[in-house]
Protein backbone atom coordinates (compact mmCIF):
# COMPACT_ATOMS: atom_id res chain seq x y z
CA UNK A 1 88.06 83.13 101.06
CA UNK A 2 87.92 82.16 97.26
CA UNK A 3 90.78 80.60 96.00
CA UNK A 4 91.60 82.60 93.00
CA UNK A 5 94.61 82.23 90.75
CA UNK A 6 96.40 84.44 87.81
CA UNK A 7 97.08 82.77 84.47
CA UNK A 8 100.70 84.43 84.42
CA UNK A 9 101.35 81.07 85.63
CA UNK A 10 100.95 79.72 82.11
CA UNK A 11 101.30 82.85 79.99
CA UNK A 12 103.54 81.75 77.59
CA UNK A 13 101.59 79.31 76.14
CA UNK A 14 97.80 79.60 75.06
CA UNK A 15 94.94 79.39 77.59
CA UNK A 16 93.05 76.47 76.54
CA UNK A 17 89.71 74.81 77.91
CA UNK A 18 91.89 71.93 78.69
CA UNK A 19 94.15 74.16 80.99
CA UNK A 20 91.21 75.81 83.01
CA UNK A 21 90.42 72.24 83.65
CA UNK A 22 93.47 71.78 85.37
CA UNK A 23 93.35 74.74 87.24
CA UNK A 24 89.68 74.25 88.34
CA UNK A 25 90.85 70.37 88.75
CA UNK A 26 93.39 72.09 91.31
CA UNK A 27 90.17 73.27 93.39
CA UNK A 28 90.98 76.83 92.08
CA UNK A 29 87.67 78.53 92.08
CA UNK A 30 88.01 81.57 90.10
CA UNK A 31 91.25 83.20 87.78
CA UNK A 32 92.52 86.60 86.88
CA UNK A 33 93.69 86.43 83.16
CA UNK A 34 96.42 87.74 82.08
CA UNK A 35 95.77 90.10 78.79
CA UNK A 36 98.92 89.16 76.27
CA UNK A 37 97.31 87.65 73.00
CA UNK A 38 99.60 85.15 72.61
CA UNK A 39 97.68 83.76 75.84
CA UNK A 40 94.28 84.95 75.59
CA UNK A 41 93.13 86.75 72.59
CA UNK A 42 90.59 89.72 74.00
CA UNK A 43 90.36 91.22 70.98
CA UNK A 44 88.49 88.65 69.12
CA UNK A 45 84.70 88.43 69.96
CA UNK A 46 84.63 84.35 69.06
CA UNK A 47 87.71 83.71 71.14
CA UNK A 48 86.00 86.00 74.48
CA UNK A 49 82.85 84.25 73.84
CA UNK A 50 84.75 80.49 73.88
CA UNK A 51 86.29 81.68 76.87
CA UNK A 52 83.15 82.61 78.95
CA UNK A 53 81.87 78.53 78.15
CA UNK A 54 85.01 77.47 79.12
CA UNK A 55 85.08 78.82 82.50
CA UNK A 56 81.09 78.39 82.36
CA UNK A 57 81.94 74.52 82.07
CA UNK A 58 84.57 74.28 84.67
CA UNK A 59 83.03 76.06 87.17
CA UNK A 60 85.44 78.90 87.10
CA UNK A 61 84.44 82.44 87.92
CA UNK A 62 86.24 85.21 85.98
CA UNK A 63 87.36 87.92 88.94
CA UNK A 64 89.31 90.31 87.28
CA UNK A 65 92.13 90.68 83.89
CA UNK A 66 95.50 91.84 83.84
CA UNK A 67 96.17 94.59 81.59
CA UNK A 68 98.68 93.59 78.90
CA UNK A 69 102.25 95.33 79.45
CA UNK A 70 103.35 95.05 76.18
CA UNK A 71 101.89 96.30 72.13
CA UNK A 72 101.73 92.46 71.19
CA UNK A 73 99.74 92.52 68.38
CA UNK A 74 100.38 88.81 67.01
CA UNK A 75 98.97 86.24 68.86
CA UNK A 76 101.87 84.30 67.89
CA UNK A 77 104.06 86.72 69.78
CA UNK A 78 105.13 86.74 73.63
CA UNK A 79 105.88 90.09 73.60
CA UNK A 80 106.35 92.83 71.87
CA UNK A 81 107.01 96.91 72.35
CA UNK A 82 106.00 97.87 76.02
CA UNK A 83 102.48 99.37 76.42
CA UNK A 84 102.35 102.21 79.05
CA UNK A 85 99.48 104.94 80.06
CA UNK A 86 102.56 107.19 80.82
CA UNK A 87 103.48 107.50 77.15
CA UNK A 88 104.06 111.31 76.69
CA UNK A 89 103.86 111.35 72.69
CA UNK A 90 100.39 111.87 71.99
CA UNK A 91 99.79 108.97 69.43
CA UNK A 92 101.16 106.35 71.41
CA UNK A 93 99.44 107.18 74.55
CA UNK A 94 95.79 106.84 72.37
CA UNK A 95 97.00 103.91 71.11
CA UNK A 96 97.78 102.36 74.45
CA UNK A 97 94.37 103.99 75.06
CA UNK A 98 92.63 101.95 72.99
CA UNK A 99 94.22 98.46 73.35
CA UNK A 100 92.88 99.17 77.18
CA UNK A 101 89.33 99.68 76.14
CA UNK A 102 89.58 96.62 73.99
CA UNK A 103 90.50 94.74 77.04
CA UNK A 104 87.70 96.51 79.26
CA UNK A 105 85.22 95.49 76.62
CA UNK A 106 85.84 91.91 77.16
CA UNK A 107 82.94 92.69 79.56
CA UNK A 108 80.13 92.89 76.83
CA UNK A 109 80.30 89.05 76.95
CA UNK A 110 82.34 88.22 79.49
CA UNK A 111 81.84 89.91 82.96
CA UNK A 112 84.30 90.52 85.62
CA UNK A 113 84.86 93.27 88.19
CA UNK A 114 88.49 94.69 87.80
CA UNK A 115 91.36 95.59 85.42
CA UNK A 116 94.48 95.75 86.90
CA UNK A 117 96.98 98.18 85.69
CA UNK A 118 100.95 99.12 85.78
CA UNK A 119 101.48 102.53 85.98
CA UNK A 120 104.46 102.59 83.04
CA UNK A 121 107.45 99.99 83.29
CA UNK A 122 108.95 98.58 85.73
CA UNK A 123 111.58 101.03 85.69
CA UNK A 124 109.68 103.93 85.13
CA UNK A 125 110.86 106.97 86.57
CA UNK A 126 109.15 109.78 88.18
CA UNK A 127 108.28 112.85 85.46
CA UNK A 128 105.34 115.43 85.33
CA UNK A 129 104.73 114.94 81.92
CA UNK A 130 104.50 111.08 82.62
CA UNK A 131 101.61 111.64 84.96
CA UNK A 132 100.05 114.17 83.06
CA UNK A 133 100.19 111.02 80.17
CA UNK A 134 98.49 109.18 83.21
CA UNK A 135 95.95 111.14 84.38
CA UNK A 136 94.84 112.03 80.39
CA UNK A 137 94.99 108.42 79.38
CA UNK A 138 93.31 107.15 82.95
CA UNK A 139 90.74 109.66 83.09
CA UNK A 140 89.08 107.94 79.89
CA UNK A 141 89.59 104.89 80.85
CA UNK A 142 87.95 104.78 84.53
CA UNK A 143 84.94 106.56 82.55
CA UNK A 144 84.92 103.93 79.87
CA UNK A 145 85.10 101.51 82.64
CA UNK A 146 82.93 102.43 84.65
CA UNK A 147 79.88 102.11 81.99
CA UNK A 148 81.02 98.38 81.54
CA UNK A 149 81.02 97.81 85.32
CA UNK A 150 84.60 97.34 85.69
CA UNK A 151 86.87 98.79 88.34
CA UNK A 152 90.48 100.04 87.21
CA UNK A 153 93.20 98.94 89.79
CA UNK A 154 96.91 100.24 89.79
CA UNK A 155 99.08 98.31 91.03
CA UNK A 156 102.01 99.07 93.20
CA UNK A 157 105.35 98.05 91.48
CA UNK A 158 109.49 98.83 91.66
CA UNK A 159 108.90 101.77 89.35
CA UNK A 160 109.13 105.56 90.90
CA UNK A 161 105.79 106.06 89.26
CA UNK A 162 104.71 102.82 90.81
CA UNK A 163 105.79 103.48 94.39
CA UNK A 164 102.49 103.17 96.47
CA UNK A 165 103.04 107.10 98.21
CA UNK A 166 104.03 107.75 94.43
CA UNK A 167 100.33 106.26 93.39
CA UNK A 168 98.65 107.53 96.56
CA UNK A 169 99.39 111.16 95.98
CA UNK A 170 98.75 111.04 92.18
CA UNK A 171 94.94 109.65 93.09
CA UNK A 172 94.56 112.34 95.77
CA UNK A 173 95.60 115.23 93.68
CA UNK A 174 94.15 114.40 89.97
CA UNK A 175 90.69 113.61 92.50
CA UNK A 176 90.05 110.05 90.30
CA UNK A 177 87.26 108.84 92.46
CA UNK A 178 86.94 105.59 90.54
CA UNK A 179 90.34 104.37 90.70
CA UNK A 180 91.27 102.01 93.42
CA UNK A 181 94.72 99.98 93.84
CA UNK A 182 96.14 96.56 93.62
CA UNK A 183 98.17 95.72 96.43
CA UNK A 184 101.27 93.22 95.45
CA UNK A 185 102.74 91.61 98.36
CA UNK A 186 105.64 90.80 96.27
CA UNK A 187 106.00 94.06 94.95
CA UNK A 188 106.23 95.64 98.44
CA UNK A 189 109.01 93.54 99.93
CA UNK A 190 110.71 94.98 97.06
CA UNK A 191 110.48 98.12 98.26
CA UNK A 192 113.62 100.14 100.10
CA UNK A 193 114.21 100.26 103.89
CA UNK A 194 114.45 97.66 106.64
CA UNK A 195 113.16 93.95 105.30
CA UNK A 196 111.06 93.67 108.42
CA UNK A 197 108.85 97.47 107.73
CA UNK A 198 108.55 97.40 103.81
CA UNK A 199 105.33 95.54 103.07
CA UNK A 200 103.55 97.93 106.15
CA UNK A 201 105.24 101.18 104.42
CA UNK A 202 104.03 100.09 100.87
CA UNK A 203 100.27 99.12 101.92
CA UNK A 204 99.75 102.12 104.67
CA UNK A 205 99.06 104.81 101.96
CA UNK A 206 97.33 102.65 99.57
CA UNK A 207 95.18 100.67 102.71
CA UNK A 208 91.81 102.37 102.22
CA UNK A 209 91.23 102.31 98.23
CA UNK A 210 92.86 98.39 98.52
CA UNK A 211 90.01 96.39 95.92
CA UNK A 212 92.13 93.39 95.69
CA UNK A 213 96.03 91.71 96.16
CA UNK A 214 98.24 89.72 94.23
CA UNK A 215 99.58 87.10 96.63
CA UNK A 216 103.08 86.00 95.79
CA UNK A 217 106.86 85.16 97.58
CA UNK A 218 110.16 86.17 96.78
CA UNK A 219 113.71 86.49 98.45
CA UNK A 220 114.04 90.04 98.36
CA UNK A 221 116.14 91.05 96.26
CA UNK A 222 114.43 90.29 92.52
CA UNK A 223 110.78 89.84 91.50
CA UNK A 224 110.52 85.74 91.55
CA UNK A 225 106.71 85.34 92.17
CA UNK A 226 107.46 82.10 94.33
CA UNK A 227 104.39 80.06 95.81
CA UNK A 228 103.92 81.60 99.63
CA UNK A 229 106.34 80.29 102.16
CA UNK A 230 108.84 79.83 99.76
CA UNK A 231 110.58 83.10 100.06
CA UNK A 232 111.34 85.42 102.86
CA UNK A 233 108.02 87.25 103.57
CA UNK A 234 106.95 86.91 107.00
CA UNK A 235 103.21 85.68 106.38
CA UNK A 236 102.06 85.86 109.95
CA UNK A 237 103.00 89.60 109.99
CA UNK A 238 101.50 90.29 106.49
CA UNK A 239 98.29 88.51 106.79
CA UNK A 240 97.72 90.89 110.02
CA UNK A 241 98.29 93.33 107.65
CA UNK A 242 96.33 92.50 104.86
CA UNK A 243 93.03 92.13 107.57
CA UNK A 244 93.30 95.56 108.32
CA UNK A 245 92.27 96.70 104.72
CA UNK A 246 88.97 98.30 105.10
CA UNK A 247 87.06 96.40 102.10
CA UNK A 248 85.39 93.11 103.62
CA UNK A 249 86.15 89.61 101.43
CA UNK A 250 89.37 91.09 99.72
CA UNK A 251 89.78 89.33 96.83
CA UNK A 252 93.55 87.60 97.02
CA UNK A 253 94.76 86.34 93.40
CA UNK A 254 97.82 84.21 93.51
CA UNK A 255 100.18 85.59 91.10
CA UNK A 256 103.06 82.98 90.35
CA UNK A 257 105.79 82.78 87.41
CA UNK A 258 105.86 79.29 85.57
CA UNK A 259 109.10 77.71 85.98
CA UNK A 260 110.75 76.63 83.05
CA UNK A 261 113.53 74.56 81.36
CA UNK A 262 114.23 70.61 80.59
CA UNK A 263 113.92 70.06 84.56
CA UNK A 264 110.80 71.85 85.40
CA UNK A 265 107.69 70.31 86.10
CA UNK A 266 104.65 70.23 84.55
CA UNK A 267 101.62 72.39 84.74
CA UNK A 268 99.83 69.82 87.16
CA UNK A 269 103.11 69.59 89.31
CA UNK A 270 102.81 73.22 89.65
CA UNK A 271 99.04 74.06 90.19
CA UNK A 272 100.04 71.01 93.37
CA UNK A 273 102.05 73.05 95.02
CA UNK A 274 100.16 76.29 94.42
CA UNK A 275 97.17 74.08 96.09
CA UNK A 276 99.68 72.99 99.01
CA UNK A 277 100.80 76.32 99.80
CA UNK A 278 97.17 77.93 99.70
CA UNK A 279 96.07 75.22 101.91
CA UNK A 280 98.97 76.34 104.40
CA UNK A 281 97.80 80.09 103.95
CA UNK A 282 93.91 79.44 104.04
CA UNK A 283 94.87 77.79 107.70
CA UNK A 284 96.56 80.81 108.72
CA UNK A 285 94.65 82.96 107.87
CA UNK A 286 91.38 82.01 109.45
């Protein structure tokens, strides 16, 4: 298993040679990046291009990007006007459109195998002329994708239109051979019913087009994206789970939220005890 982290852990600040250091310093092998320009501008050739040496010279492998949730188009800003393949005005849907194929052209000069993907907000509810929006806006992009080598993901998330039956039966009815899901632990214990049976019911219909997982902790009852063993997931249980996905050498990102405020430690402090708590799940798992 490759240890493989997402930079949501630092996304409100900029992602900086100096900070791959750390993470690779952390015996992190390989990142996910997390697309808001404020963080990492894919955009701009010179910026993609420093990027690939950086990663080059710290021995990091590149395994996949996050697509950016929001229209930030200052890379001064942390956010901005949510960006969402469900948009059902025409305009803004192309224009999501093509912030997406900016990000999946990040691949001219710096390869990596997967763009992950919300499908809408995280409160997006369930509408036919939302996944209409969806199926237009998706069925370019897997194309578009697919000539740069890159695999589009959707994620399961809290949404209606994110619920992984939801996702499931949208794949099997628009017949989009070339999309494939991101499975987020988290995500799933989110889900409704019994605490013990949600993470099972969330990854049963998505199990055989699984490509990779965001690994991540919470409580419960809000989206905390705590280190593993931190929250309430029972890992033995899911780890069973997550062996039963039919793609061999799943890729498993860790997907944690930065803690901050005058008491919060630094990025080194963290990136410890995101090492400590892989080294706990490494164990069980093998």
């Amino acid at each position: 298993m490759q240890r493989l982290l997402s930079t949501y852990l630092f996304v409100s600040r900029k992602l900086t040679p100096e900070l791959l250091g750390q993470i690779s310093d952390a015996k992190f092998q390989g990142v996910e990046i997390f697309c808001a320009r404020s963080h990492f501008e894919y955009a701009a050739k010179a910026e993609v291009q420093a990027m690939a040496g950086a990663l080059e010279a710290h021995r990091l492998r590149l395994v996949s990007l996050h697509g950016p949730t929001s229209r930030d188009l200052s890379a001064t800003r942390e956010s901005g006007t949510p960006l969402s393949i469900c948009e059902v005005e025409r305009v803004r849907r192309i224009e999501a459109m093509d912030e997406l194929k900016r990000v999946i052209d990040v691949a001219d000069d710096l390869p990596y195998a997967r763009l992950i993907l919300h499908m809408g907000g995280s409160r997006e509810t369930a509408d036919l002329r939302k996944r209409d929006a969806a199926f237009s806006t998706l069925e370019h992009l897997v194309l578009h994708a697919h000539h740069a080598g890159v695999t589009i993901c959707v994620e399961n998330t809290t949404s209606e239109m994110g619920e992984p039956a939801y996702l499931r039966a949208f794949v099997d009815e628009t017949r989009l051979t070339g999309l494939r899901f991101n499975f987020d632990i988290g995500h799933a214990h989110l889900a409704d019913g019994p605490e013990g049976e949600r993470i099972e019911k969330s990854f049963a219909p998505l199990r055989e087009l699984v490509s990779s997982v965001h690994l991540h902790d919470i409580h419960g009852e809000k989206d905390e994206h705590l280190v593993p063993y931190d929250g309430s997931i029972e890992w033995p249980a899911a780890i069973k789970l997550l062996k039963s996905a039919p793609q061999t050498s799943l890729p498993i990102v860790l997907e944690l939220k930065e803690k901050t405020g005058p008491d919060a430690p630094g990025a080194a402090e963290q990136l410890a005890a995101a090492r400590k708590a892989m080294d706990r799940f490494e164990k069980a798992w093998g």
